[in-house]
C-alpha atoms as a PDB file:
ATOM      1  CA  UNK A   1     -95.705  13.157 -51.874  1.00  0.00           C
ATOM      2  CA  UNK A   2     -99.807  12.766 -52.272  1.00  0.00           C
ATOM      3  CA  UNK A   3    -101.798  13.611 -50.017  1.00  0.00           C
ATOM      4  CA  UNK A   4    -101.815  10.433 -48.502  1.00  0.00           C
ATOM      5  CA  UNK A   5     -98.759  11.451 -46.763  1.00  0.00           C
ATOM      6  CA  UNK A   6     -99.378  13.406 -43.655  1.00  0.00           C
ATOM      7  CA  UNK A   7     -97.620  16.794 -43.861  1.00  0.00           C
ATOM      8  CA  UNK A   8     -95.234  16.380 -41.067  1.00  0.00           C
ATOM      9  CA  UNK A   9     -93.537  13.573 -42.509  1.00  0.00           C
ATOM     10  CA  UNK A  10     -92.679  16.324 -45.259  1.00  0.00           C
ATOM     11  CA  UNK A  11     -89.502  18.190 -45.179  1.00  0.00           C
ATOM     12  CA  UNK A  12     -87.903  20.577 -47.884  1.00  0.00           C
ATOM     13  CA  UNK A  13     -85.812  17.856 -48.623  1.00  0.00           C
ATOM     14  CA  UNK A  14     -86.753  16.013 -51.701  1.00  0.00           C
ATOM     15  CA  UNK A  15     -88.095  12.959 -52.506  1.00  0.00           C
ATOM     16  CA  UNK A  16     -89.701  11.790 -48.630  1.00  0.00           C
ATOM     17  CA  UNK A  17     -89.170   8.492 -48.090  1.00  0.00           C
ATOM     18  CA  UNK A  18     -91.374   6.174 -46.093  1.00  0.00           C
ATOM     19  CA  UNK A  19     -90.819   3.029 -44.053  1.00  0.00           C
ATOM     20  CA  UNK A  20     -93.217   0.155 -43.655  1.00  0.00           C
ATOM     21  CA  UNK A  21     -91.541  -2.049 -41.363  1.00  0.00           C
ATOM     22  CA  UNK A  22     -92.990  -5.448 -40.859  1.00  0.00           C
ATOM     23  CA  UNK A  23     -92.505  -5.327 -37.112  1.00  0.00           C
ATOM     24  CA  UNK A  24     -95.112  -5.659 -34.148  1.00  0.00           C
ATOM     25  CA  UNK A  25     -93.642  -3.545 -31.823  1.00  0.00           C
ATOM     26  CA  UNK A  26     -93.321  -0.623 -34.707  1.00  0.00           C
ATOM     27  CA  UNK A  27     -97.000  -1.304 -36.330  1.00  0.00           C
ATOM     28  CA  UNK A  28     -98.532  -1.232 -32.925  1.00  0.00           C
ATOM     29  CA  UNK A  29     -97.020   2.235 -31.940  1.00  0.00           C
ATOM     30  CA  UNK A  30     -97.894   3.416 -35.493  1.00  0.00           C
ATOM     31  CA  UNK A  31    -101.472   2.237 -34.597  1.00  0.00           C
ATOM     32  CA  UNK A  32    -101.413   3.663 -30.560  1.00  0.00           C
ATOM     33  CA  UNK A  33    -100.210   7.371 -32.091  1.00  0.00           C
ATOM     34  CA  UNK A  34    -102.608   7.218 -34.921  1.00  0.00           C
ATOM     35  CA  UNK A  35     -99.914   8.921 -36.760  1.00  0.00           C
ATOM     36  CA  UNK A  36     -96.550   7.969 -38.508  1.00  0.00           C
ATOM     37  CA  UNK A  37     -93.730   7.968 -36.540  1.00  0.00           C
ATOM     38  CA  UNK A  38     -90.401   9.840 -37.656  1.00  0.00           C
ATOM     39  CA  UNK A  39     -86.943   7.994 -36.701  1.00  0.00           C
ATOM     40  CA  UNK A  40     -83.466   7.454 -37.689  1.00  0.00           C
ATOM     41  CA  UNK A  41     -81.049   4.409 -37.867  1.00  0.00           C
ATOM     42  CA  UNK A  42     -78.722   4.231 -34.797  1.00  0.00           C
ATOM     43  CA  UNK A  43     -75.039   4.357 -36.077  1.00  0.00           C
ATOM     44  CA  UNK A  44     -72.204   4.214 -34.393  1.00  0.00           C
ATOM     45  CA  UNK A  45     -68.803   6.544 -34.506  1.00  0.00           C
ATOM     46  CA  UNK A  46     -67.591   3.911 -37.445  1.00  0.00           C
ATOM     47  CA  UNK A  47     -70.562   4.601 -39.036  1.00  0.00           C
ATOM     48  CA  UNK A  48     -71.882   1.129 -38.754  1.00  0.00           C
ATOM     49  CA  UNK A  49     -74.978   0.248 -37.723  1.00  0.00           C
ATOM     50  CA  UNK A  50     -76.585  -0.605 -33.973  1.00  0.00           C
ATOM     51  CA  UNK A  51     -78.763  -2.930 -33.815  1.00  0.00           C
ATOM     52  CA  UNK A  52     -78.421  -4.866 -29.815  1.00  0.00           C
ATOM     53  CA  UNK A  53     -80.923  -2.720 -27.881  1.00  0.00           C
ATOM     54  CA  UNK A  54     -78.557  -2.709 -24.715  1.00  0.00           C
ATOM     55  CA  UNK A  55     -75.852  -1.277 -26.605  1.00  0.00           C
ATOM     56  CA  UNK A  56     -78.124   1.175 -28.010  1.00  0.00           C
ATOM     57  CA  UNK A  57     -79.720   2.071 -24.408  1.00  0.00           C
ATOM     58  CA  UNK A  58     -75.843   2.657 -23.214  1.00  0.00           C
ATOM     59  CA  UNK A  59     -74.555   4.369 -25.540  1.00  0.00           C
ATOM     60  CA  UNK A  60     -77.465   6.820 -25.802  1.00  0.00           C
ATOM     61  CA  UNK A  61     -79.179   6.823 -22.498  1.00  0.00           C
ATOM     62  CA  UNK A  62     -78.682  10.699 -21.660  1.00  0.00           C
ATOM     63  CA  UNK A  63     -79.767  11.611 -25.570  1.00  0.00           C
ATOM     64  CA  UNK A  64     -83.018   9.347 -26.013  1.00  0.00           C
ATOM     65  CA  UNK A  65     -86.067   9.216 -23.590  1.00  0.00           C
ATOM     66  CA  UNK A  66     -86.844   5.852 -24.316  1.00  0.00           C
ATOM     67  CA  UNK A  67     -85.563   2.307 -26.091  1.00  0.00           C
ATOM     68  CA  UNK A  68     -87.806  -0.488 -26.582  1.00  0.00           C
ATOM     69  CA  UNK A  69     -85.653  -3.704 -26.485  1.00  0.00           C
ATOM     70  CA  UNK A  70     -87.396  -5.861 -29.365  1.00  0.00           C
ATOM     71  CA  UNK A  71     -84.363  -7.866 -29.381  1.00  0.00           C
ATOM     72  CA  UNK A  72     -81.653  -7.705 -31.569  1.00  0.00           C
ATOM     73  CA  UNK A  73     -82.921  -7.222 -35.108  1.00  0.00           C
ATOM     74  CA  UNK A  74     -80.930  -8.232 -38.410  1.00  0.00           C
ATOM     75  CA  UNK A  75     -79.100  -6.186 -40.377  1.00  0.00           C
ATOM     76  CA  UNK A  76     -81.187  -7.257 -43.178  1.00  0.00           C
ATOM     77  CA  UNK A  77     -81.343  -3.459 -46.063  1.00  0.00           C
ATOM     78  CA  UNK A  78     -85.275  -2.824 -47.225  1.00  0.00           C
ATOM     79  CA  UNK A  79     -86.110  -3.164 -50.112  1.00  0.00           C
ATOM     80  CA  UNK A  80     -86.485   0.536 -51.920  1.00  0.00           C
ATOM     81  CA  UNK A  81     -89.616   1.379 -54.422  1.00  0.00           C
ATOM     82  CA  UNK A  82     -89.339   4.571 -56.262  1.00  0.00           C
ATOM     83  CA  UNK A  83     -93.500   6.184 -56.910  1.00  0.00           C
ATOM     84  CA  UNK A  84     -92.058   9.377 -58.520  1.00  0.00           C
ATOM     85  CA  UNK A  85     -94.355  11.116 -60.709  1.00  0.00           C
ATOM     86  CA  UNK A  86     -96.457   7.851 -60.769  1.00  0.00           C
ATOM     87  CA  UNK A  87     -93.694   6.070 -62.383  1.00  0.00           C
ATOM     88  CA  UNK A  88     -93.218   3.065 -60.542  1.00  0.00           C
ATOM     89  CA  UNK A  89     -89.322   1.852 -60.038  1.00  0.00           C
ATOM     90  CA  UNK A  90     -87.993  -0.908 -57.788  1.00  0.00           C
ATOM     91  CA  UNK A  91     -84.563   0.810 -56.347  1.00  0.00           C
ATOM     92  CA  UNK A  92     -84.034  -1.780 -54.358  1.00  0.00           C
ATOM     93  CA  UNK A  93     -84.773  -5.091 -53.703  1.00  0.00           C
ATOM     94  CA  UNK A  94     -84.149  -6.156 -50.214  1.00  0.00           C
ATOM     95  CA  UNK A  95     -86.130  -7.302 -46.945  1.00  0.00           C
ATOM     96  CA  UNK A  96     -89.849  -7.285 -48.398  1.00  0.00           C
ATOM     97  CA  UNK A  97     -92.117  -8.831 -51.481  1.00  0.00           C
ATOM     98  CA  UNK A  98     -91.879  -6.184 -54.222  1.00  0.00           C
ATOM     99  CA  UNK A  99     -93.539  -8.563 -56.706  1.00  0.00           C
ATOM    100  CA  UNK A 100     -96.423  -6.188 -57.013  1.00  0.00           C
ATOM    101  CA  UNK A 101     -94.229  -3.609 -58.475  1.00  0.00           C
ATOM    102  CA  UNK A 102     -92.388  -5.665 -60.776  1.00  0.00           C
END
């Protein structure tokens, strides 16, 4: 990662990915913290994805300290772009415009 990337997004597991999610509620914490903000996907024991915020709040109430119910969001993958070694590879092409790295 460059040092764009602030070190504690960085773990000793290679490559670090990063999110931009085109989402109000995420941007806005983003820009509250002034800092990124590390998460995972919510799966459940079927290893499908959650994505109703009540379900989520049940399931996980005594584990999480907070869930911010944005509504249900689609199940829609991201689209993936690989900047290894300034090489610039779309992985991926999902939710997002990757036409600038095409």
């Amino acid at each position: 990662a460059s040092l764009l990337v602030p070190k504690i997004t960085l773990t000793k597991r290679q490559p670090t990915v990063i999110r931009v999610p085109n989402n109000a509620i995420c941007l806005a914490l983003v820009r509250e913290l002034g800092e990124p903000v590390i998460s995972s996907s919510v799966k459940n024991e079927s290893d499908e994805f959650i994505s109703d915020p009540r379900i989520i709040e049940e399931k996980f109430r005594h584990q999480v300290d907070l869930v911010i119910d944005g509504g249900i969001l689609a199940l829609e993958p991201s689209s993936v772009i690989s900047l290894i070694e300034d090489k610039i590879e779309v992985i991926r092409t999902g939710k997002g415009d990757v036409t600038a790295f095409l």
